[in-house]
C-alpha atoms as a PDB file:
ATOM      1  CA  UNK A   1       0.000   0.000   0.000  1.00  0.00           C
ATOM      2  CA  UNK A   2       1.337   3.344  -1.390  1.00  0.00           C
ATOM      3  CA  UNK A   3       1.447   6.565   0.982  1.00  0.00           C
ATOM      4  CA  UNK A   4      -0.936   8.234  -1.351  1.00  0.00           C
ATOM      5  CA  UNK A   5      -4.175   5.787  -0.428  1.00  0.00           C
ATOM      6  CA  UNK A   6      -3.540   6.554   2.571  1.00  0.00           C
ATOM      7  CA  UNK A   7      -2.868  10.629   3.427  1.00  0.00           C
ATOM      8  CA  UNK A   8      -4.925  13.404   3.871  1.00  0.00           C
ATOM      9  CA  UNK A   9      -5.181  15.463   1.168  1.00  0.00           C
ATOM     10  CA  UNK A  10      -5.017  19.398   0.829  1.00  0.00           C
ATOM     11  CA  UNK A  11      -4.089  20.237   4.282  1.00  0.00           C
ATOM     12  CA  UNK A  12      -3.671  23.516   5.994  1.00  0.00           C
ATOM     13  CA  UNK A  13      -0.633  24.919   5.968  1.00  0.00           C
ATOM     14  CA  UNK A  14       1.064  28.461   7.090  1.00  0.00           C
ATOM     15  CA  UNK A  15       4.049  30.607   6.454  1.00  0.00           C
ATOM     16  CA  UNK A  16       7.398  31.411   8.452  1.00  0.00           C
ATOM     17  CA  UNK A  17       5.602  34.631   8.770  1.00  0.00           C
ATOM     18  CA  UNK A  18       2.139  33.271  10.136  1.00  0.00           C
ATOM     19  CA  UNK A  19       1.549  34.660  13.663  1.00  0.00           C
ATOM     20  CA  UNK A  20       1.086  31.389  16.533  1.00  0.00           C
ATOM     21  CA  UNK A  21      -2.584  32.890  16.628  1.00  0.00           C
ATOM     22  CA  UNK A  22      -3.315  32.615  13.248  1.00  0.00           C
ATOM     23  CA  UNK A  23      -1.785  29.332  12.720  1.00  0.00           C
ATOM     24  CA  UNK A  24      -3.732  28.181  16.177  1.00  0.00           C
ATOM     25  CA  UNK A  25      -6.913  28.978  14.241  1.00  0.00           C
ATOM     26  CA  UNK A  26      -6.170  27.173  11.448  1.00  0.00           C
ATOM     27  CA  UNK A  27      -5.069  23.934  13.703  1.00  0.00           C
ATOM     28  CA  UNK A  28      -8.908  24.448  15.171  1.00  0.00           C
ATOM     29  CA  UNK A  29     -10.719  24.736  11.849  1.00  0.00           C
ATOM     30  CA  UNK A  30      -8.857  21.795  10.423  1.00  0.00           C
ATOM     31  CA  UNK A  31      -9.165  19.787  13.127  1.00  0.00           C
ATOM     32  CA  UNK A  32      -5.283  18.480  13.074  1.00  0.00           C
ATOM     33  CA  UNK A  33      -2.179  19.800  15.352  1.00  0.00           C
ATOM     34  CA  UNK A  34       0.062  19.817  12.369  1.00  0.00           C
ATOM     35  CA  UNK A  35       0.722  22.107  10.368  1.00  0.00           C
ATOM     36  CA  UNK A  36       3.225  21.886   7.072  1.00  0.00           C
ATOM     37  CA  UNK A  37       5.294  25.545   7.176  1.00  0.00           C
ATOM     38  CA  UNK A  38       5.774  26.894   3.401  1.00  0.00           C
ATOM     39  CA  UNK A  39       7.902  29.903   2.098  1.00  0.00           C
ATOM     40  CA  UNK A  40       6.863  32.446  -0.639  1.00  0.00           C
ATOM     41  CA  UNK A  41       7.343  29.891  -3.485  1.00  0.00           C
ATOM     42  CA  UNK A  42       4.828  27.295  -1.659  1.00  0.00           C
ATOM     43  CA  UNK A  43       7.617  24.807  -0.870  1.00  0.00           C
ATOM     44  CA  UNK A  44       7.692  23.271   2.707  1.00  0.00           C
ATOM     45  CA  UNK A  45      10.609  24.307   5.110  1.00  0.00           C
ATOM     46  CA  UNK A  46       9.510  23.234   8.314  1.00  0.00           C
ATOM     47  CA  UNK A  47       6.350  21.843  10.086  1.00  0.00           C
ATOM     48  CA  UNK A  48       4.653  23.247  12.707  1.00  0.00           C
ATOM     49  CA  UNK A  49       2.602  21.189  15.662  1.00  0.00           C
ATOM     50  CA  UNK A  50       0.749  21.911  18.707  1.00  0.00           C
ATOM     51  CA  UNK A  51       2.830  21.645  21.035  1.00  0.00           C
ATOM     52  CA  UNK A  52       5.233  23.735  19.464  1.00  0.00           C
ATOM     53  CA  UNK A  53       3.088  26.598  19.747  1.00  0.00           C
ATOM     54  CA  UNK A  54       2.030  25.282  23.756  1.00  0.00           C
ATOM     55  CA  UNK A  55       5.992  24.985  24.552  1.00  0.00           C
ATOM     56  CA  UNK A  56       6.192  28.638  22.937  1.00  0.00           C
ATOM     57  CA  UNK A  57       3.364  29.628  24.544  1.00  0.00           C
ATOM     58  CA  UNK A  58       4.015  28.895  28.007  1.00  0.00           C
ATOM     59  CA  UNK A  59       7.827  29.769  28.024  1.00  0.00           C
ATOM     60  CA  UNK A  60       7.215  33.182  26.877  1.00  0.00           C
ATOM     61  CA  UNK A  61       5.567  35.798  28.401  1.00  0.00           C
ATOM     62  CA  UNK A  62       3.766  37.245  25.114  1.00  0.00           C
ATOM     63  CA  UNK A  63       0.514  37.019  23.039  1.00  0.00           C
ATOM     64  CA  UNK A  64       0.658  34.677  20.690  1.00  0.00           C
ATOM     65  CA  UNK A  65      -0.283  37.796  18.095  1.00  0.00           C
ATOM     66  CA  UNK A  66       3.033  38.720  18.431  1.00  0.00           C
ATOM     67  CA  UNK A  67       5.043  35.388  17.937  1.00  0.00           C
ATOM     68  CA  UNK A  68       6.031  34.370  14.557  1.00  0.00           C
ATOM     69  CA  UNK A  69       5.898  30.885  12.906  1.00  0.00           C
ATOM     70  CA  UNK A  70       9.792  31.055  12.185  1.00  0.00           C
ATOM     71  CA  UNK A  71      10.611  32.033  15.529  1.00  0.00           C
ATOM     72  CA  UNK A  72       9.996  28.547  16.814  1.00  0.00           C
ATOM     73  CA  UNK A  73      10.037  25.951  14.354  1.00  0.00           C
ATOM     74  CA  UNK A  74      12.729  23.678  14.101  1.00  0.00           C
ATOM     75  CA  UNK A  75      15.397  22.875  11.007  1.00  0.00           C
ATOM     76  CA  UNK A  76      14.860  19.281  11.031  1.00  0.00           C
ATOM     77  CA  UNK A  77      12.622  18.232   8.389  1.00  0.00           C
ATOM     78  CA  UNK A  78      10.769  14.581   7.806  1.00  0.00           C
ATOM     79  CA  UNK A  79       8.605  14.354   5.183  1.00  0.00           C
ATOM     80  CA  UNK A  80       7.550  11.284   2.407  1.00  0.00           C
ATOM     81  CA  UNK A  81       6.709  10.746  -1.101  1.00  0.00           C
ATOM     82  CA  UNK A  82       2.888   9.866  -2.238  1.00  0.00           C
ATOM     83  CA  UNK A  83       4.734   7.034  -4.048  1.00  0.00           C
ATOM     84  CA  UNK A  84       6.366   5.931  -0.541  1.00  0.00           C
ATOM     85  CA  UNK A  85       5.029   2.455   0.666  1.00  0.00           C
ATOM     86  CA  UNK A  86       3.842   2.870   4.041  1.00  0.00           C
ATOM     87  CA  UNK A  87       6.396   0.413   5.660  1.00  0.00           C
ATOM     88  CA  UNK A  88       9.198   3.862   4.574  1.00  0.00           C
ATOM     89  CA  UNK A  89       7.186   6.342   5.748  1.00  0.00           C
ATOM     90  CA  UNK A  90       6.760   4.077   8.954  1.00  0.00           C
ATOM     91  CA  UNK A  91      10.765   3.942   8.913  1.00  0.00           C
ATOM     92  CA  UNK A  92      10.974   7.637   8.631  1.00  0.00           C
ATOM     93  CA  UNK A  93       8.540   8.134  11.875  1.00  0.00           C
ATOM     94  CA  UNK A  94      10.601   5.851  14.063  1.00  0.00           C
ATOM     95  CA  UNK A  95      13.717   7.476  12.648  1.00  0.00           C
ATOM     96  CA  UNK A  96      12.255  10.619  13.368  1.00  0.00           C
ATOM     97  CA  UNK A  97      10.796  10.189  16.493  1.00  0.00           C
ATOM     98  CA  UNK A  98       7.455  11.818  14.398  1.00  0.00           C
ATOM     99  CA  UNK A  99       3.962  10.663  14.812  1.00  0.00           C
ATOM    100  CA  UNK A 100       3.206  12.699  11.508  1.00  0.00           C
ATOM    101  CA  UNK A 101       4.680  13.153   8.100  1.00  0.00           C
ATOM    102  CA  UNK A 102       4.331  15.916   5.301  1.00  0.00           C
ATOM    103  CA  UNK A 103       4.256  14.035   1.991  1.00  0.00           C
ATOM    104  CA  UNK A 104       5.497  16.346  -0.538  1.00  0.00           C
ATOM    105  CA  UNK A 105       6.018  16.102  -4.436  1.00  0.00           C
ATOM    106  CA  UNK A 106       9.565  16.278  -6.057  1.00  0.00           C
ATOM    107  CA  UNK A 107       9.305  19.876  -6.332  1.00  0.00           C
ATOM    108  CA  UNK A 108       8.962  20.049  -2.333  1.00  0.00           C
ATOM    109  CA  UNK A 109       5.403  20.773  -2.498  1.00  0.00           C
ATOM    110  CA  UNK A 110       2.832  19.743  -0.275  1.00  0.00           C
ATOM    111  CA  UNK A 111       0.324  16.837  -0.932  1.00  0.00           C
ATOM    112  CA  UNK A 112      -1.348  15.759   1.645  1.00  0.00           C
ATOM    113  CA  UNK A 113       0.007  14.550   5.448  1.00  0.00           C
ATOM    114  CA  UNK A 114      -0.019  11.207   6.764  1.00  0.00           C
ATOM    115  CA  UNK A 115      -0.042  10.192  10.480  1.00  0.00           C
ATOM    116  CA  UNK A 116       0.628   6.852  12.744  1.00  0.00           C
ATOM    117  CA  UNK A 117      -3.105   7.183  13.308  1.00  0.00           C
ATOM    118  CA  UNK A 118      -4.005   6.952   9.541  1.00  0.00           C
ATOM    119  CA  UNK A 119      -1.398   4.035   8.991  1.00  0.00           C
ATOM    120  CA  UNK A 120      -3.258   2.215  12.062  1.00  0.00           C
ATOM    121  CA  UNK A 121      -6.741   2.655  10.655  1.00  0.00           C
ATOM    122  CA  UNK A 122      -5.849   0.220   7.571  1.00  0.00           C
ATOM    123  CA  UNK A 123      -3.429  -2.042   9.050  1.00  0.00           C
ATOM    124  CA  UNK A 124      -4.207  -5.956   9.798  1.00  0.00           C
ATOM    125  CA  UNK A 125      -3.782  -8.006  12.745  1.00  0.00           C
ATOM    126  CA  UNK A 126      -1.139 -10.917  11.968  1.00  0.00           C
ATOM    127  CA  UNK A 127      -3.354 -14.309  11.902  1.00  0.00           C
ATOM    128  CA  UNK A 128      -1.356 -18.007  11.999  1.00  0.00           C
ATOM    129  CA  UNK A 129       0.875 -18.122   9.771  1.00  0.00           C
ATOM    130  CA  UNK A 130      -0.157 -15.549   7.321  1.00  0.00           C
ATOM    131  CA  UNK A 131       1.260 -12.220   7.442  1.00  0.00           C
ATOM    132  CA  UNK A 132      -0.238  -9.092   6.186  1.00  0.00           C
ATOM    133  CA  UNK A 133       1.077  -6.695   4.322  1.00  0.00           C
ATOM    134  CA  UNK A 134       0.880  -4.002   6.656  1.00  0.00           C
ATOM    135  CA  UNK A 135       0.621  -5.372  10.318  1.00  0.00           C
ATOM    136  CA  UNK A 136      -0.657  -3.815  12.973  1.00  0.00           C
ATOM    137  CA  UNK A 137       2.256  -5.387  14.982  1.00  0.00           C
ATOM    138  CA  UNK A 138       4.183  -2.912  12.747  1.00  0.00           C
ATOM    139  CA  UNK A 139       2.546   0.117  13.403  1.00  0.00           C
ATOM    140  CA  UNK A 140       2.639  -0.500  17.344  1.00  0.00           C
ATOM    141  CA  UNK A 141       6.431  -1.198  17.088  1.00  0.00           C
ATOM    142  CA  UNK A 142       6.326   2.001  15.683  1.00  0.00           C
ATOM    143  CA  UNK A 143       4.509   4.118  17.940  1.00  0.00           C
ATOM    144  CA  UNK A 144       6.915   2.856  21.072  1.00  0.00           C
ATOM    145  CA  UNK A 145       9.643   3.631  19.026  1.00  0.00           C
ATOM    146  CA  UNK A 146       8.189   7.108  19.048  1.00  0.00           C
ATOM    147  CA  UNK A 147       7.576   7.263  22.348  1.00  0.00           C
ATOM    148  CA  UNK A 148      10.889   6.044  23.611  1.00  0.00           C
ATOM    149  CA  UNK A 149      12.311   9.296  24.120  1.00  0.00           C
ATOM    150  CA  UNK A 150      15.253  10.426  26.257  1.00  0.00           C
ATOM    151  CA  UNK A 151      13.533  12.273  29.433  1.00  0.00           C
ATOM    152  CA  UNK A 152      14.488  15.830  29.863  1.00  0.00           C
ATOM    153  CA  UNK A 153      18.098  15.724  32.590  1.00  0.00           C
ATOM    154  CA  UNK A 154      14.931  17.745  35.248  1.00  0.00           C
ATOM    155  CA  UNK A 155      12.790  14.748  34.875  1.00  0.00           C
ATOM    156  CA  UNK A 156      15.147  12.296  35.128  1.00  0.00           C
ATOM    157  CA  UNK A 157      16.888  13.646  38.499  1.00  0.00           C
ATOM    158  CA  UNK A 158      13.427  14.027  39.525  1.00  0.00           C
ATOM    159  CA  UNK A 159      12.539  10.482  39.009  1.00  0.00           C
ATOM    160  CA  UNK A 160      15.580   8.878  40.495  1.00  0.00           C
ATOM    161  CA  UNK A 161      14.984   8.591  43.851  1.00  0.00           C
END
């Protein structure tokens, strides 16, 4: 199964010049917390999620009005191919550490996005001796991949103890 039966097509998006307000409003009419970031020629640079803006949020004292998109996003970049099978983009999530991809076109344009959840929804549970094609073994492997993240040196002090 290709990435492109699978993703969401014509997302929201914002630019690096989007306010955190404005792209907050546009995470609450699409109903997603994710976000692809495009520059003045429409080609992604960076993606923007929910919790960025909540971590920017809450460690600043300032209106979200008056933050900018490219203030806070990050350089590192995942994104997939509509012609990606779903076990790469599931490689590029663990590698990642990303619950959520941006699939882009060879000229680095937006798609669609494709998340764990939407992988989940079509994938099979392995029966006796016959393996699917995408397992939902997989996809689990996947998500604790994901979630296996270093603690922040606070937390882990604070755990110890």
């Amino acid at each position: 199964m290709k990435v492109n039966d699978v993703m969401m097509r014509a997302p929201y998006a914002c630019h690096l010049d989007t306010n955190l307000g404005a792209a907050t409003e546009l995470m609450w009419k699409g109903n997603c917390g994710f976000l692809p970031v495009l520059d003045s020629t429409g080609k992604i640079r960076a993606v923007l999620t929910d919790r960025d803006i909540c971590i920017a949020l809450g460690t600043r004292n300032v209106l979200a009005g008056c933050i900018t998109v490219a203030e806070i996003v990050h350089d590192m970049l995942f994104t997939c191919s509509p012609d990606d099978n779903l076990h790469d983009a599931l490689r590029v999530m663990r590698d990642g550490h990303v619950r959520r991809l941006a699939v882009v076109n060879s000229d680095s344009k937006v798609v669609g996005i494709i998340s764990l959840h939407d992988i989940l929804l079509r994938a099979e549970p392995s029966r006796f001796g016959k393996e699917p094609d995408l397992s939902s073994d997989e996809v689990v492997r996947t998500y604790r991949s994901i979630l296996q993240r270093d603690l922040p040196v606070a937390a882990k002090t604070a755990t110890v103890g």
